[in-house]
N, C-alpha and C. Protein backbone atom coordinates (compact mmCIF):
# COMPACT_ATOMS: atom_id res chain seq x y z
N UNK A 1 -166.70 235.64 -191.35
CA UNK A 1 -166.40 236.90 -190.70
C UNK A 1 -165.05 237.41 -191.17
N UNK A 2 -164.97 238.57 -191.33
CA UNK A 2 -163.45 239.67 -191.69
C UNK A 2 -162.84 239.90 -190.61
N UNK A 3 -161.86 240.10 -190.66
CA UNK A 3 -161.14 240.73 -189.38
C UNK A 3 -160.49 242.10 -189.97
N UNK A 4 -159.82 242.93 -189.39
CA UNK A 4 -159.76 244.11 -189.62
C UNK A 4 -158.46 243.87 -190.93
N UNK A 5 -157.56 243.07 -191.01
CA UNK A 5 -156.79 243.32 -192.11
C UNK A 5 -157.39 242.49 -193.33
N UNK A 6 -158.66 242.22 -193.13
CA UNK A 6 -159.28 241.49 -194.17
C UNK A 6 -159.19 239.88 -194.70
N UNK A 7 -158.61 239.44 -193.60
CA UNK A 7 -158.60 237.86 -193.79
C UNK A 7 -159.43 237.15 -193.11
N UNK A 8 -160.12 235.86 -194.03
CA UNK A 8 -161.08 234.95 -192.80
C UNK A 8 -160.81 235.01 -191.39
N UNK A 9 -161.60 234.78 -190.60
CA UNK A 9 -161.17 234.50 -188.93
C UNK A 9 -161.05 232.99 -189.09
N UNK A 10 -161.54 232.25 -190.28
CA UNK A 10 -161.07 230.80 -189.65
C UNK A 10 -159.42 230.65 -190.05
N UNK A 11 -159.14 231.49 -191.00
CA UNK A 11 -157.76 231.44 -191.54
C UNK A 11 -156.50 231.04 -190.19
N UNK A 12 -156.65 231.98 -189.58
CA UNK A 12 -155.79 231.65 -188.10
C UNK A 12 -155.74 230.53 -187.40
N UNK A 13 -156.93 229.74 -187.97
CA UNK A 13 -156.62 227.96 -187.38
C UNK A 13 -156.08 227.40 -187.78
N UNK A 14 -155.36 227.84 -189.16
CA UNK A 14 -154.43 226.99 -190.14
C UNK A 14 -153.42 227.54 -189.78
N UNK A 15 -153.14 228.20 -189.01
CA UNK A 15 -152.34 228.93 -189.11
C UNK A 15 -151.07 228.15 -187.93
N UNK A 16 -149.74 228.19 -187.86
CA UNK A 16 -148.86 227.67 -186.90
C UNK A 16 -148.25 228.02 -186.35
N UNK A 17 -149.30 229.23 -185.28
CA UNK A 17 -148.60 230.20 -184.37
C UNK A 17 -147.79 229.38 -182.89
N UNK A 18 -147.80 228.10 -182.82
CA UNK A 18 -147.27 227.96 -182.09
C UNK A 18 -146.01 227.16 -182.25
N UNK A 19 -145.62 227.32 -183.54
CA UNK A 19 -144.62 226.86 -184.08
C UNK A 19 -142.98 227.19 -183.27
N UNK A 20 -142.78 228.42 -182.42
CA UNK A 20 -141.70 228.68 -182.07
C UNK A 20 -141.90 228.13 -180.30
N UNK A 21 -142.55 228.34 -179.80
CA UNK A 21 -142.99 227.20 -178.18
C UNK A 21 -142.61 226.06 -178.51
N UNK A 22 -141.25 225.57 -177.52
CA UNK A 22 -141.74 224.57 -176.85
C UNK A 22 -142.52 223.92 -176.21
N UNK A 23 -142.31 222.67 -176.15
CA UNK A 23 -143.05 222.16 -175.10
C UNK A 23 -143.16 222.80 -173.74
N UNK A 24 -143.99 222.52 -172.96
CA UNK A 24 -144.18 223.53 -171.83
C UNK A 24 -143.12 222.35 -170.67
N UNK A 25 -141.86 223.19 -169.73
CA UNK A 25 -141.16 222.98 -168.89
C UNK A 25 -141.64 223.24 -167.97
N UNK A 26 -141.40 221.63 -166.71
CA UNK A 26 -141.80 222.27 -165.49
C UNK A 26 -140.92 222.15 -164.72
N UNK A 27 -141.11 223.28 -163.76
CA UNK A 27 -139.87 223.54 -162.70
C UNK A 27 -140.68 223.49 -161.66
N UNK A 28 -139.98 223.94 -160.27
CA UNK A 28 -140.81 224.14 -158.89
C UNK A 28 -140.61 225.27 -158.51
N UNK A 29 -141.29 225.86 -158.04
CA UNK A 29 -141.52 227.59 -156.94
C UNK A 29 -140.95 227.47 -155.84
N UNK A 30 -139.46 228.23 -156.12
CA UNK A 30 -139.32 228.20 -154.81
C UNK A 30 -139.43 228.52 -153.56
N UNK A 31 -140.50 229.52 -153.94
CA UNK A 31 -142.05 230.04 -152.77
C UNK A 31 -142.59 228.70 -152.34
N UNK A 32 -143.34 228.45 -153.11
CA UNK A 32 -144.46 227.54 -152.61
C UNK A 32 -143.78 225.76 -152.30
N UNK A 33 -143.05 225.79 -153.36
CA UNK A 33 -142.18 224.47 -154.30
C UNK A 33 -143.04 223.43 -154.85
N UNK A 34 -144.34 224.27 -155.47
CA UNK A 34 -145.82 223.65 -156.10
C UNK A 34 -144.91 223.34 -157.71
N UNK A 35 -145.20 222.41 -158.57
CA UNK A 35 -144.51 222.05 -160.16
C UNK A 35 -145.28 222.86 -160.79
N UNK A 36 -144.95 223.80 -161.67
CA UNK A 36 -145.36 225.01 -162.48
C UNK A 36 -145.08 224.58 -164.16
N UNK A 37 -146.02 224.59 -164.95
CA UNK A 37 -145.31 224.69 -166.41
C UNK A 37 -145.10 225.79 -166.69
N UNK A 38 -143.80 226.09 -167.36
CA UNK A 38 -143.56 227.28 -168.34
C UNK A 38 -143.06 227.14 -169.82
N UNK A 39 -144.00 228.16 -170.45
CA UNK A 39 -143.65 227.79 -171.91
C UNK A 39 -142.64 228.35 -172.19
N UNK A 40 -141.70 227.71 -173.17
CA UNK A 40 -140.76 228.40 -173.49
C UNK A 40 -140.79 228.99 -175.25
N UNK A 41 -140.42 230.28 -175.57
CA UNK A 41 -140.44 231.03 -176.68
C UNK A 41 -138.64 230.64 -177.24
N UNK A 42 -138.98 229.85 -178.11
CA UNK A 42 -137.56 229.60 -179.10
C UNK A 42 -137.20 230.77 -179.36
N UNK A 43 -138.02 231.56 -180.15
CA UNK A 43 -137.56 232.90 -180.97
C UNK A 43 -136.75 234.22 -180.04
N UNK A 44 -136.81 233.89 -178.70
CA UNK A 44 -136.67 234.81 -177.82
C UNK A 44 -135.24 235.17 -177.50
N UNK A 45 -134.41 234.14 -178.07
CA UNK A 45 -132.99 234.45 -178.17
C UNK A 45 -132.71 232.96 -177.23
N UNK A 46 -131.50 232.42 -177.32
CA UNK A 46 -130.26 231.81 -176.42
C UNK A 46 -130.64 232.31 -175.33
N UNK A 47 -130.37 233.26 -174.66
CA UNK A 47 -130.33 233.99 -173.10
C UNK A 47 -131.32 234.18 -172.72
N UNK A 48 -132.89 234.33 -172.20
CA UNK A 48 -133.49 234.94 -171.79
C UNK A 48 -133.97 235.20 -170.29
N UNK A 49 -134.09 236.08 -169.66
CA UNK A 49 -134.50 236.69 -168.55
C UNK A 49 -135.62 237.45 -168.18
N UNK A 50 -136.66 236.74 -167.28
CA UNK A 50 -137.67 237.70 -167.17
C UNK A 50 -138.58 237.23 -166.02
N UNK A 51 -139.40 237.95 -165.61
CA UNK A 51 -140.03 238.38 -163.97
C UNK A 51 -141.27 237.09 -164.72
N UNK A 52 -141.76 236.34 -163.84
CA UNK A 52 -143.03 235.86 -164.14
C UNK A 52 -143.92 235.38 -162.82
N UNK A 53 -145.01 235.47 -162.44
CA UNK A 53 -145.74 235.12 -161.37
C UNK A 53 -145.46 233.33 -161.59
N UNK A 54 -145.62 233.40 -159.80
CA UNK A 54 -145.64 231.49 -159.57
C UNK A 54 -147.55 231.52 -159.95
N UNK A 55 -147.51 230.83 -160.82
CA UNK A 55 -149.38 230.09 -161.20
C UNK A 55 -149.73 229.40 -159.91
N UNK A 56 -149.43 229.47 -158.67
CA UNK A 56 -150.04 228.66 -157.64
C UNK A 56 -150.27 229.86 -157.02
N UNK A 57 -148.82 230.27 -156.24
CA UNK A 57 -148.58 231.00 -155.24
C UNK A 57 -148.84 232.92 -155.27
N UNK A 58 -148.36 232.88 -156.52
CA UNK A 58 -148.36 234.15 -157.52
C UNK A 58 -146.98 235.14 -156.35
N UNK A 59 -146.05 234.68 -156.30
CA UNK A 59 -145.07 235.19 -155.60
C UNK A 59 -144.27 235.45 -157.56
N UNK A 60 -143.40 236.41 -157.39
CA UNK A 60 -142.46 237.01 -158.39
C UNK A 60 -141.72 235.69 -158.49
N UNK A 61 -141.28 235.07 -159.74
CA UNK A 61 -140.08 234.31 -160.19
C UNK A 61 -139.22 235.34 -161.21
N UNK A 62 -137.79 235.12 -160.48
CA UNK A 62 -137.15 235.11 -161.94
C UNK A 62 -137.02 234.01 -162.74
N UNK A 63 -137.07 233.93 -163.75
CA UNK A 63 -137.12 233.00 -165.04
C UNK A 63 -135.79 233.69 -165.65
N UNK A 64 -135.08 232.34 -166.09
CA UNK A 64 -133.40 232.19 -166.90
C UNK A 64 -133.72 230.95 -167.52
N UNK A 65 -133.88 231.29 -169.17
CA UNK A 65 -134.11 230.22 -169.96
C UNK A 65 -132.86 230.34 -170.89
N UNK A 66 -132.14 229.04 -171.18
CA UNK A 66 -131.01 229.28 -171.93
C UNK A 66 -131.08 227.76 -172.69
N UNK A 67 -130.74 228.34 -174.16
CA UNK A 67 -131.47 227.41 -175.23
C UNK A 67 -130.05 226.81 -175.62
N UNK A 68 -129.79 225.35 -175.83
CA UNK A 68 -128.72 224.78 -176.55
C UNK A 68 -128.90 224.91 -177.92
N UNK A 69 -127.43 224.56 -178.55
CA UNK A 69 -127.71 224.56 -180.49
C UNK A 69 -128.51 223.99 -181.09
N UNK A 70 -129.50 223.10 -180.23
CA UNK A 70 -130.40 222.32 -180.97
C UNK A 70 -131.86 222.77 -180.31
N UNK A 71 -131.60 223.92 -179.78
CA UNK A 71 -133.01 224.74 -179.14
C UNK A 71 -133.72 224.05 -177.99
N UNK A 72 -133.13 223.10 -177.36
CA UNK A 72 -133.64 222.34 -176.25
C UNK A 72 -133.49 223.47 -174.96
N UNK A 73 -134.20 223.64 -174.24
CA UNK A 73 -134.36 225.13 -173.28
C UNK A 73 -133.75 224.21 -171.82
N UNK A 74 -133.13 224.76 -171.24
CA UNK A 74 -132.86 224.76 -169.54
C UNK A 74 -133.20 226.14 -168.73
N UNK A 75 -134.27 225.37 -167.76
CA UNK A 75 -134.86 226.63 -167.28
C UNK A 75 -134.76 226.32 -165.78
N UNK A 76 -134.48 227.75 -165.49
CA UNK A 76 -133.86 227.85 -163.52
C UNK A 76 -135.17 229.12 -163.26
N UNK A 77 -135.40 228.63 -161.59
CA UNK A 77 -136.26 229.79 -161.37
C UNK A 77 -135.55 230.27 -159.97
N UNK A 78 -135.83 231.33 -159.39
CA UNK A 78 -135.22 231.50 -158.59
C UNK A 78 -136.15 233.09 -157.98
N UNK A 79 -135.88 233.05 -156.81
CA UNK A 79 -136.83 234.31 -156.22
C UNK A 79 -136.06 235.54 -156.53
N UNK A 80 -136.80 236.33 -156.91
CA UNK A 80 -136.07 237.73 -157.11
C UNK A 80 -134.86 238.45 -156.17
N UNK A 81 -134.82 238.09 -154.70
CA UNK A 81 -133.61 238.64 -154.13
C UNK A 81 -132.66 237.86 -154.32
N UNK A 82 -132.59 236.32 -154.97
CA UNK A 82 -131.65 235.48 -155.12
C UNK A 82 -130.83 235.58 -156.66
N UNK A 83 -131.65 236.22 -157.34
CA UNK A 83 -131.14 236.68 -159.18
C UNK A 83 -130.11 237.04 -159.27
């Protein structure tokens, strides 16, 4: 099969899109305080900040992922009126 820019569809299995993810981090909700994995995106910068649903509870997290020089991620979650 083709795909629209004209490359195999099996091509993308060779492919090593998940090369910039870490391993998936788990933290706790501090809604629910159920253990949640979150993946983390290397490429996304040192700093990152962003809204993500709790996978149990589905209450708003903020997510603060902050990457050391050797790209190892520390990740805090925290409820949106606490950000």
């Amino acid at each position: 099969m083709i795909d629209l820019f004209g490359s195999d569809s099996d091509d993308w299995e060779d492919d090593d899109f998940g090369a910039d993810l870490a391993e998936a981090v788990e933290v706790h909700c501090p809604y629910c305080g159920a253990g949640i994995d979150l993946g983390v995106d290397q490429s996304g910068g040192g700093v990152q900040e962003y809204v993500e649903d709790c996978q149990v509870c589905c209450q708003p997290l903020m997510v603060r992922v902050t990457l050391d020089g050797d790209g190892v991620p520390a990740v805090m979650v925290n409820t949106l009126d606490e950000s």
